[in-house]
N, C-alpha and C. Protein backbone atom coordinates (compact mmCIF):
# COMPACT_ATOMS: atom_id res chain seq x y z
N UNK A 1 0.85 -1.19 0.00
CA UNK A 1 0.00 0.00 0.00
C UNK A 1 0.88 1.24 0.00
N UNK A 2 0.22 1.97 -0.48
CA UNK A 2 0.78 3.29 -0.94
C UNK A 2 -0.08 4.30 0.58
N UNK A 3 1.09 4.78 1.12
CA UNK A 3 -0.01 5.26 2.38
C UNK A 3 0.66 7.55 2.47
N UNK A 4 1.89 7.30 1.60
CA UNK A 4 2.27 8.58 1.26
C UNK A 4 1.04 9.67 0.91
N UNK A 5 1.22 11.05 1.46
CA UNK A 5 -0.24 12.08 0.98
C UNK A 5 -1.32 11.33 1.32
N UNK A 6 -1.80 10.36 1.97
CA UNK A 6 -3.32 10.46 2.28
C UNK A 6 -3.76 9.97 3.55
N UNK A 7 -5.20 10.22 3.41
CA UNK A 7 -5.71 10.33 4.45
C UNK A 7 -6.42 8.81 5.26
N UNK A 8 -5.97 8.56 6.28
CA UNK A 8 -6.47 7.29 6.90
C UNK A 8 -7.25 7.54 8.03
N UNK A 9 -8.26 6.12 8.15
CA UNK A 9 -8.84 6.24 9.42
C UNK A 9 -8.56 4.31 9.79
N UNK A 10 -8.12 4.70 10.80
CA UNK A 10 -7.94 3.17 11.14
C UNK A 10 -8.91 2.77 12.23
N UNK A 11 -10.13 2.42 11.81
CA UNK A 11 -11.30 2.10 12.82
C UNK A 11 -10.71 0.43 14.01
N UNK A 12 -11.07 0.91 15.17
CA UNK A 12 -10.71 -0.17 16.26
C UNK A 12 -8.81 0.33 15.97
N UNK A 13 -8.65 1.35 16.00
CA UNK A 13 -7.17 1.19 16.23
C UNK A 13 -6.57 0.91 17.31
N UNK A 14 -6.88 0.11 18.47
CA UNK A 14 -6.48 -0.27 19.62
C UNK A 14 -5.67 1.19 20.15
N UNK A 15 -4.04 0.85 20.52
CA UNK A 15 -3.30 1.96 21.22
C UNK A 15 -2.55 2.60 20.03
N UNK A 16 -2.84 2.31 18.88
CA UNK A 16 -2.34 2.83 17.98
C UNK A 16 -0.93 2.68 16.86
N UNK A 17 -0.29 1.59 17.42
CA UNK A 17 0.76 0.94 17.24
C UNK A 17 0.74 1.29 15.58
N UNK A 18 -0.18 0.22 15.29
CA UNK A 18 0.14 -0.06 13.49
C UNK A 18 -0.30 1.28 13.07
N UNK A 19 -1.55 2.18 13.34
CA UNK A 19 -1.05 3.83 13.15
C UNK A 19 0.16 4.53 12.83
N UNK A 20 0.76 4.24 13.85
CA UNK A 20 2.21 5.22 14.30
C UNK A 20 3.24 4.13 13.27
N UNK A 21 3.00 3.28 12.99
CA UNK A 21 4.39 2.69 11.70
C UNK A 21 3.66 3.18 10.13
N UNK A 22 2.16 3.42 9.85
CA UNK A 22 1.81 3.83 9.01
C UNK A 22 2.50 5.16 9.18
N UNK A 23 2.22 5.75 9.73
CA UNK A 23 2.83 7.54 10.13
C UNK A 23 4.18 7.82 9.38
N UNK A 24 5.04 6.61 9.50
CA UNK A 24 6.53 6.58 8.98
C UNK A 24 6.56 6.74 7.60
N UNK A 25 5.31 6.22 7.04
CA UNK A 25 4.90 6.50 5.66
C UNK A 25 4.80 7.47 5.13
N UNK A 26 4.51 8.68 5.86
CA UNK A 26 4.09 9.90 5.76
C UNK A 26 2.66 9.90 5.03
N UNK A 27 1.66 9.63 5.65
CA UNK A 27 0.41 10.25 5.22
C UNK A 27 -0.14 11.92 5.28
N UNK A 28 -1.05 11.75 5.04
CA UNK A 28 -1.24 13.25 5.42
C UNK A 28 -2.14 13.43 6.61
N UNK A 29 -2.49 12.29 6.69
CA UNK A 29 -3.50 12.95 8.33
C UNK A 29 -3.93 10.85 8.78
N UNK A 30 -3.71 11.03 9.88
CA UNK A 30 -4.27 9.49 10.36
C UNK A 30 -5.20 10.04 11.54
N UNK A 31 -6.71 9.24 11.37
CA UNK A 31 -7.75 9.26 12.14
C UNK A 31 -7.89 7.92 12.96
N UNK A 32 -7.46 8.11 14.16
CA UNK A 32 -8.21 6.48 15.02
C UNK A 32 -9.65 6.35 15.55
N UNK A 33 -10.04 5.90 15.89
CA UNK A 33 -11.21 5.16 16.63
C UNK A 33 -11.30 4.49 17.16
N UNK A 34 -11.21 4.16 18.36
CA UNK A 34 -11.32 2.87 19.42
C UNK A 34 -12.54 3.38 20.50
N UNK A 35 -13.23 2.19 21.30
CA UNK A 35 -13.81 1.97 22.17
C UNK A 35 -13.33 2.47 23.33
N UNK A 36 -11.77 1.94 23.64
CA UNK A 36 -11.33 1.89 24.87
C UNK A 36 -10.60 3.45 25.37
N UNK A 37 -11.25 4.13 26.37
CA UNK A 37 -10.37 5.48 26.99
C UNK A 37 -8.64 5.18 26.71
N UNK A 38 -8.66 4.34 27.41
CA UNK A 38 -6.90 3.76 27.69
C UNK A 38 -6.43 3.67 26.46
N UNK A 39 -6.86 3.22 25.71
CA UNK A 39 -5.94 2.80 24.02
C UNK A 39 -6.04 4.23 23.42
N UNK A 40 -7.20 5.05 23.54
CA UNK A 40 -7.37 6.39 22.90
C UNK A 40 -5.89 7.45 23.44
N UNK A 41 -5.83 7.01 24.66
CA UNK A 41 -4.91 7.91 25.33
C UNK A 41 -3.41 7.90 24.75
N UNK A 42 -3.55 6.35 24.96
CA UNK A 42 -1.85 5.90 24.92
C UNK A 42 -1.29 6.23 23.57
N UNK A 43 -2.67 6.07 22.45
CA UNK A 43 -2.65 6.24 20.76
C UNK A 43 -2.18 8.01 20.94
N UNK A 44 -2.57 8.96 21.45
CA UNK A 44 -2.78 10.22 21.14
C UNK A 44 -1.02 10.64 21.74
N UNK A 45 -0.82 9.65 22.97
CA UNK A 45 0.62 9.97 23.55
C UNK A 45 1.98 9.58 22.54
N UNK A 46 1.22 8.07 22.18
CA UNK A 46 2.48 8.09 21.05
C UNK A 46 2.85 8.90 19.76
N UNK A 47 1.55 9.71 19.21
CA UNK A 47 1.75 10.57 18.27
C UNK A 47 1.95 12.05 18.42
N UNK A 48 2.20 12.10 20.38
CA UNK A 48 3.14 13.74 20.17
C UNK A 48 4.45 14.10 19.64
N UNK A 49 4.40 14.84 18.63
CA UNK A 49 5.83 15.37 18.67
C UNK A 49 5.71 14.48 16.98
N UNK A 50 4.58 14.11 16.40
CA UNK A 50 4.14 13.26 15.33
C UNK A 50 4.44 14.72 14.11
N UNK A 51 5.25 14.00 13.15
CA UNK A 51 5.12 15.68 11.72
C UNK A 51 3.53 15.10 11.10
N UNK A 52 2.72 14.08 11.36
CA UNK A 52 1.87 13.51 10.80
C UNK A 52 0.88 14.22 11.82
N UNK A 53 -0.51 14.91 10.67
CA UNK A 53 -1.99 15.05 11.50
C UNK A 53 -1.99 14.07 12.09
N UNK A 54 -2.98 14.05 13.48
CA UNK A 54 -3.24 12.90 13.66
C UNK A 54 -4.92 13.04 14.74
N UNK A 55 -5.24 12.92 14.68
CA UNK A 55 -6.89 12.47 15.61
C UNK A 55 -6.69 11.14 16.04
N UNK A 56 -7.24 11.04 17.56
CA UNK A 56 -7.89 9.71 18.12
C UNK A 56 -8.91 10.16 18.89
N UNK A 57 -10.53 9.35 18.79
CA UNK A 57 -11.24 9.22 19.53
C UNK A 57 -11.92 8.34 20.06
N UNK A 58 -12.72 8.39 21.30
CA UNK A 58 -13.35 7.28 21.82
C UNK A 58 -14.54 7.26 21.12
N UNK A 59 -14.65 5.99 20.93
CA UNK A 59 -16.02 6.38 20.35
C UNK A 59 -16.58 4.68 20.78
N UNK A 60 -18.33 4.41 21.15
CA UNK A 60 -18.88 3.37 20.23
C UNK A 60 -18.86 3.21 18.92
N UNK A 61 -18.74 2.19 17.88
CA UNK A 61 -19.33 2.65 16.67
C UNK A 61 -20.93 2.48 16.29
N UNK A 62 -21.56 2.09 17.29
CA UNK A 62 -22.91 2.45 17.64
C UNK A 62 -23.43 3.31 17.50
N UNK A 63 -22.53 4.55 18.09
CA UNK A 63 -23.27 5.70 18.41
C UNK A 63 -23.89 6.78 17.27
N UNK A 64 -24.75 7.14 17.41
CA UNK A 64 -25.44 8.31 16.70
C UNK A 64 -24.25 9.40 16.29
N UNK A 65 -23.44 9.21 16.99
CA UNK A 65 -22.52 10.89 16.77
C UNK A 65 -21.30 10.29 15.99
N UNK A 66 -21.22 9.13 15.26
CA UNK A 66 -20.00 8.34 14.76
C UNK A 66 -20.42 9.04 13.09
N UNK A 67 -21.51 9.45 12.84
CA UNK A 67 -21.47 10.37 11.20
C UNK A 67 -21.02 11.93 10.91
N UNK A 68 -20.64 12.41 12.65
CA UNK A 68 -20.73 14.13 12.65
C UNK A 68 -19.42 13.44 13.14
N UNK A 69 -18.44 12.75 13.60
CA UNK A 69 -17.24 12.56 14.01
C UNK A 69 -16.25 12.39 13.30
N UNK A 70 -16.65 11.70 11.97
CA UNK A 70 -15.77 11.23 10.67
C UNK A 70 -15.79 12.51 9.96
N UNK A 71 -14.76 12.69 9.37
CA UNK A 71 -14.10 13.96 8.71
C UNK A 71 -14.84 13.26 6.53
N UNK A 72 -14.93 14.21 6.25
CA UNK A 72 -16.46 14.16 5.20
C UNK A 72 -15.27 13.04 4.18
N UNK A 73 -14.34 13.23 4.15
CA UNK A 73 -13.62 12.10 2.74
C UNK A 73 -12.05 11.44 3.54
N UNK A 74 -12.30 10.11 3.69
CA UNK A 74 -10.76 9.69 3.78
C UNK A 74 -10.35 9.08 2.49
N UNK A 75 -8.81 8.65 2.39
CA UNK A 75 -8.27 8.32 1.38
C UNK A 75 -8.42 5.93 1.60
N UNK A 76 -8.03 6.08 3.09
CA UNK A 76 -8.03 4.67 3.18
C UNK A 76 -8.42 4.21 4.95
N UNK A 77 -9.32 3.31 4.77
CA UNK A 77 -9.95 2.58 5.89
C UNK A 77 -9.32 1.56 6.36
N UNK A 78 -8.53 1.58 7.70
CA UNK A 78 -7.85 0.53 7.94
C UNK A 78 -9.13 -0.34 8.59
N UNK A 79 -9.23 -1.68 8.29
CA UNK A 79 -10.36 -2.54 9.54
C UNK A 79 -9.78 -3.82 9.40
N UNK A 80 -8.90 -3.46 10.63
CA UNK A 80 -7.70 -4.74 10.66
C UNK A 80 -8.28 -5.38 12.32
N UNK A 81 -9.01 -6.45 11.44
CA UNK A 81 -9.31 -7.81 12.74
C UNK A 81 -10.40 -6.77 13.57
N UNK A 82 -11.58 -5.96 12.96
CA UNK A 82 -12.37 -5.07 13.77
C UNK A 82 -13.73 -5.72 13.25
N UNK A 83 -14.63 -5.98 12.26
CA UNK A 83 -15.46 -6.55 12.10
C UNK A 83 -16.59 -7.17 12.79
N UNK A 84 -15.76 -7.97 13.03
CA UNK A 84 -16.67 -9.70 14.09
C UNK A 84 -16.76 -8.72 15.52
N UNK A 85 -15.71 -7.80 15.80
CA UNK A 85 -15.91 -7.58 17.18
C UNK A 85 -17.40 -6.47 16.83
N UNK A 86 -17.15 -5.70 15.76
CA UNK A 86 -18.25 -4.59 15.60
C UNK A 86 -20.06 -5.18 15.67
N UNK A 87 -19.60 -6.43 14.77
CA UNK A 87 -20.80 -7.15 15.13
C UNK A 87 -21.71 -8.00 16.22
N UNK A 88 -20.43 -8.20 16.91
CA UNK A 88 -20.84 -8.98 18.28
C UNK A 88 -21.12 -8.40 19.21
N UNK A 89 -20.49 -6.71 19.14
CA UNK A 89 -21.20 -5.79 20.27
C UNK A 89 -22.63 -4.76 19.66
N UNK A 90 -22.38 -4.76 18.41
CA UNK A 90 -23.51 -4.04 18.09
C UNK A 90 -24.57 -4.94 17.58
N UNK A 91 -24.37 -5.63 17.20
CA UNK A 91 -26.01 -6.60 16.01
C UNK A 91 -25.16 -6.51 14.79
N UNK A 92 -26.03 -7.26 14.25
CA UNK A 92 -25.47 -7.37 12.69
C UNK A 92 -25.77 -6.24 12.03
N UNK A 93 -26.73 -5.71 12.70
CA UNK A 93 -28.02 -4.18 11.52
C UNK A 93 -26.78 -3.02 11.75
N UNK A 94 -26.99 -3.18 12.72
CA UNK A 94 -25.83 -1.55 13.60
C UNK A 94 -24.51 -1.93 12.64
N UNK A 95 -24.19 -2.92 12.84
CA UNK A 95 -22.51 -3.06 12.60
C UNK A 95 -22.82 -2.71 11.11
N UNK A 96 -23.60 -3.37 10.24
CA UNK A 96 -23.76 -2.83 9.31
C UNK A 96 -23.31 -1.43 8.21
N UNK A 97 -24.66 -0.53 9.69
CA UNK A 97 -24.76 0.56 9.35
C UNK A 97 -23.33 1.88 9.59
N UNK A 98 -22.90 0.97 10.63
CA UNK A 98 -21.45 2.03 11.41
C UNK A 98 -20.70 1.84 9.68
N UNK A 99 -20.33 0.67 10.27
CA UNK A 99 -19.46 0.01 8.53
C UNK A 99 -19.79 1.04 7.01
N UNK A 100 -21.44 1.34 6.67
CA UNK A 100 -21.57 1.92 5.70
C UNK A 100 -21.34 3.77 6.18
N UNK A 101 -21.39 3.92 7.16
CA UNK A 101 -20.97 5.45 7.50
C UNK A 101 -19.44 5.70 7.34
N UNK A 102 -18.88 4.75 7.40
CA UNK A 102 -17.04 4.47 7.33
C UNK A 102 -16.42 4.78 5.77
N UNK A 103 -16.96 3.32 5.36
CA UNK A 103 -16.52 3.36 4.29
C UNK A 103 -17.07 4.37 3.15
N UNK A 104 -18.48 4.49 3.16
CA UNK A 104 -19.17 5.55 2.37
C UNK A 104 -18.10 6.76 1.94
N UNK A 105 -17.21 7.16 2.96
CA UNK A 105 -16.11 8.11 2.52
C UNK A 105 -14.58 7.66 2.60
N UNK A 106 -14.34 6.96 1.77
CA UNK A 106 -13.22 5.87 1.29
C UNK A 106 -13.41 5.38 0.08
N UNK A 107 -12.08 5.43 -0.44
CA UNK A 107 -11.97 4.91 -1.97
C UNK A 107 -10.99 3.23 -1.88
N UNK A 108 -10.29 3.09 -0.54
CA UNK A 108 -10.10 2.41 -0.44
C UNK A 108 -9.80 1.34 1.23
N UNK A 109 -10.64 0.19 0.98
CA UNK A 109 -10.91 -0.37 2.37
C UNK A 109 -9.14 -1.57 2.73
N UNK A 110 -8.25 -1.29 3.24
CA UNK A 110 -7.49 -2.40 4.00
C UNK A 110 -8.31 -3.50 5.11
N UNK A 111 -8.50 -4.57 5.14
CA UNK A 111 -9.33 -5.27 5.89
C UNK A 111 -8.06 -6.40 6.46
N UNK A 112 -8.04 -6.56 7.48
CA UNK A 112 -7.60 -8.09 8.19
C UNK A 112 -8.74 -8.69 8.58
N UNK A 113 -9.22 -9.87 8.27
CA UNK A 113 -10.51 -10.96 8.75
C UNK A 113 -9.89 -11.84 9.30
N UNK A 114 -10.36 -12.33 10.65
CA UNK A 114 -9.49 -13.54 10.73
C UNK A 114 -10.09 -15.02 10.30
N UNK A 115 -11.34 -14.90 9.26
CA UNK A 115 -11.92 -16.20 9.16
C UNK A 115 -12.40 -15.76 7.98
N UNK A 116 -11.71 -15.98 6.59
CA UNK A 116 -11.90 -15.11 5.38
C UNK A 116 -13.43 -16.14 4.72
N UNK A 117 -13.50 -17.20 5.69
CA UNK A 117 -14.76 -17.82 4.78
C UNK A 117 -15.47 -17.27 5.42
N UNK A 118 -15.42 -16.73 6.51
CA UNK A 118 -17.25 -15.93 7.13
C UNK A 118 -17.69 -15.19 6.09
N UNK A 119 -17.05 -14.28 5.31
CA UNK A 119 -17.09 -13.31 4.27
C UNK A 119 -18.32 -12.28 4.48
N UNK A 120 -18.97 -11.62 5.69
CA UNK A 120 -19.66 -11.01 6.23
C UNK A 120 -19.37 -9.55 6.11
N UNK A 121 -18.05 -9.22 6.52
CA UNK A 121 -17.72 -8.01 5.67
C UNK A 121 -17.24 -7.75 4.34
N UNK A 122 -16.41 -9.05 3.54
CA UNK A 122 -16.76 -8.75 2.37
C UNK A 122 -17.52 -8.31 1.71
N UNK A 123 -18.92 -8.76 2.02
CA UNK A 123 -20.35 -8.85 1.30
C UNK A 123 -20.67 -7.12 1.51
N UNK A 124 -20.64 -6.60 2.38
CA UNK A 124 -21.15 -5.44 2.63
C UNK A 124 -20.28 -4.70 1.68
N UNK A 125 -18.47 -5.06 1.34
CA UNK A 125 -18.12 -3.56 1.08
C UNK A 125 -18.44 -4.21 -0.46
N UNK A 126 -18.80 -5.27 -0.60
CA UNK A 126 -19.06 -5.38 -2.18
C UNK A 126 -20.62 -4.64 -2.14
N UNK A 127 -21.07 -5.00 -1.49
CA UNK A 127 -22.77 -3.91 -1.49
C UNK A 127 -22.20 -2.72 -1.82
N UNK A 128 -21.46 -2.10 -0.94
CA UNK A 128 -20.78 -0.31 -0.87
C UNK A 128 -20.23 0.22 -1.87
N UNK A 129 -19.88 -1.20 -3.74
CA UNK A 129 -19.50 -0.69 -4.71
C UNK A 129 -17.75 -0.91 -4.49
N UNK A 130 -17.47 -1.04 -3.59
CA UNK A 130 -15.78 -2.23 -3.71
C UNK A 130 -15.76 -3.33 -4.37
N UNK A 131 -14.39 -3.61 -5.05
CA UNK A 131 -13.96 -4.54 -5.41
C UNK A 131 -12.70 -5.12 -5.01
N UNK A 132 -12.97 -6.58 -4.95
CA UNK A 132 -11.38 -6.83 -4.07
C UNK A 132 -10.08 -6.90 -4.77
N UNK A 133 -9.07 -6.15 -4.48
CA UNK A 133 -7.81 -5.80 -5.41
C UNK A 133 -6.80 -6.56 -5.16
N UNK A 134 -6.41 -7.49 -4.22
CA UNK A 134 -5.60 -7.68 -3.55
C UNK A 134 -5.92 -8.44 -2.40
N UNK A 135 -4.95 -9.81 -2.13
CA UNK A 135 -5.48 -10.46 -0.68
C UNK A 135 -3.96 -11.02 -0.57
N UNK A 136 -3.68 -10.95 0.59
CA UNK A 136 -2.36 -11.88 0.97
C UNK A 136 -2.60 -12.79 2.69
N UNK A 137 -2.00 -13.45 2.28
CA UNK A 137 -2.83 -15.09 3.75
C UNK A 137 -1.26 -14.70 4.55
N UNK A 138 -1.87 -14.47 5.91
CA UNK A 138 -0.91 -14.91 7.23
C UNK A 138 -0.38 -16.22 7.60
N UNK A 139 0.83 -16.58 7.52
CA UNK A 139 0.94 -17.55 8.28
C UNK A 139 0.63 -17.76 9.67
N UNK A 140 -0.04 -16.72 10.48
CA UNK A 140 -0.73 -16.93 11.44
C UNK A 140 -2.35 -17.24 11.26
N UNK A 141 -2.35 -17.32 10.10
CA UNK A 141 -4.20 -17.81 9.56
C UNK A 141 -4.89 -16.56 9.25
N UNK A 142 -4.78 -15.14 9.63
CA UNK A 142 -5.46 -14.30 9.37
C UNK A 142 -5.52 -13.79 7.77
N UNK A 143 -6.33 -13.44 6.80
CA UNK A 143 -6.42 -12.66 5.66
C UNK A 143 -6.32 -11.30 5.52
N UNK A 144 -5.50 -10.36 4.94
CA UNK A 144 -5.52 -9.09 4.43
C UNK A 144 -5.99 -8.94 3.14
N UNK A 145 -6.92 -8.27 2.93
CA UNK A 145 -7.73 -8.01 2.00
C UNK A 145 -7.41 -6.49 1.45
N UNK A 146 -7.75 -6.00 0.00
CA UNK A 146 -7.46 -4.68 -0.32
C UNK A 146 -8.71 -4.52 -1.13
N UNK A 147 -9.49 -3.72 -0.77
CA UNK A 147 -11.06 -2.95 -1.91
C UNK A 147 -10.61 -1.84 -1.92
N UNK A 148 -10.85 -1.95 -3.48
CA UNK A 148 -11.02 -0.57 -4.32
C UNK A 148 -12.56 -0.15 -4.66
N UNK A 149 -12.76 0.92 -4.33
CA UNK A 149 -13.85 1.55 -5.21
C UNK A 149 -14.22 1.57 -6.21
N UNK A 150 -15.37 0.57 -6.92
CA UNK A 150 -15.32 1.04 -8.57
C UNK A 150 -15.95 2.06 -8.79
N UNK A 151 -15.53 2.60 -10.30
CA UNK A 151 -15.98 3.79 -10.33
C UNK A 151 -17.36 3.95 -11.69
């Protein structure tokens, strides 16, 4: 991935780790999102003193205020191993809907699944007008996936 000049949001970015090695990339602005106070914190501590924009917030992705929180166009959606958890705390409808508020402003989705036959979020970002560009298999079992936007 090409992560130079653009704009990311890495939804469930835990404390921010794989953020802050994207950063080395030089993007132009990285957006997190996590659940947890503690990971929001530790994410926002490791990116002082960052030449990279950077935002982290707490958020549900439940919540009503997760469409006025997202900045109107990103360049790329990280949703590395976030999915199954989005669905198991929200419903399938909600997780859904967070998912189509996400990606709706993204041209391109990075996905880690760790069970590439569930294909549950596949299906949606192929609903959302993605196509899959790219997949490479973990030798720890997990899938990385790459959707592009068709146009």
């Amino acid at each position: 991935m090409d992560y130079a000049d653009k704009r990311i949001i890495d939804v469930g970015c835990n404390m921010g780790v794989i953020a802050y090695e994207i950063a080395k990339l030089r993007p132009k602005s990285i957006h997190g999102l996590d659940v947890l106070h503690p990971h929001i914190t530790v994410a926002r501590r490791l990116f002082q003193g960052s030449a990279v924009e950077s935002r982290f917030d707490r958020i549900n992705l439940g919540s009503r205020k997760l469409p006025s929180l997202l900045a109107p166009e990103y360049d790329i959606a990280l949703l590395l191993a976030v999915y199954h958890h989005m669905v198991r705390s929200l419903g399938e409808e909600r997780a859904k809907g967070a998912l189509a508020h996400i990606v709706s402003r993204c041209s391109t989705v990075v996905a880690r699944v760790p069970n590439v036959e569930d294909g549950k979020l596949q299906t949606e970002l192929e609903r959302a007008g993605f196509c899959l560009g790219a997949t490479h298999h973990s030798p720890r079992g997990s899938t990385l996936l790459v959707y592009e936007r068709q146009h």
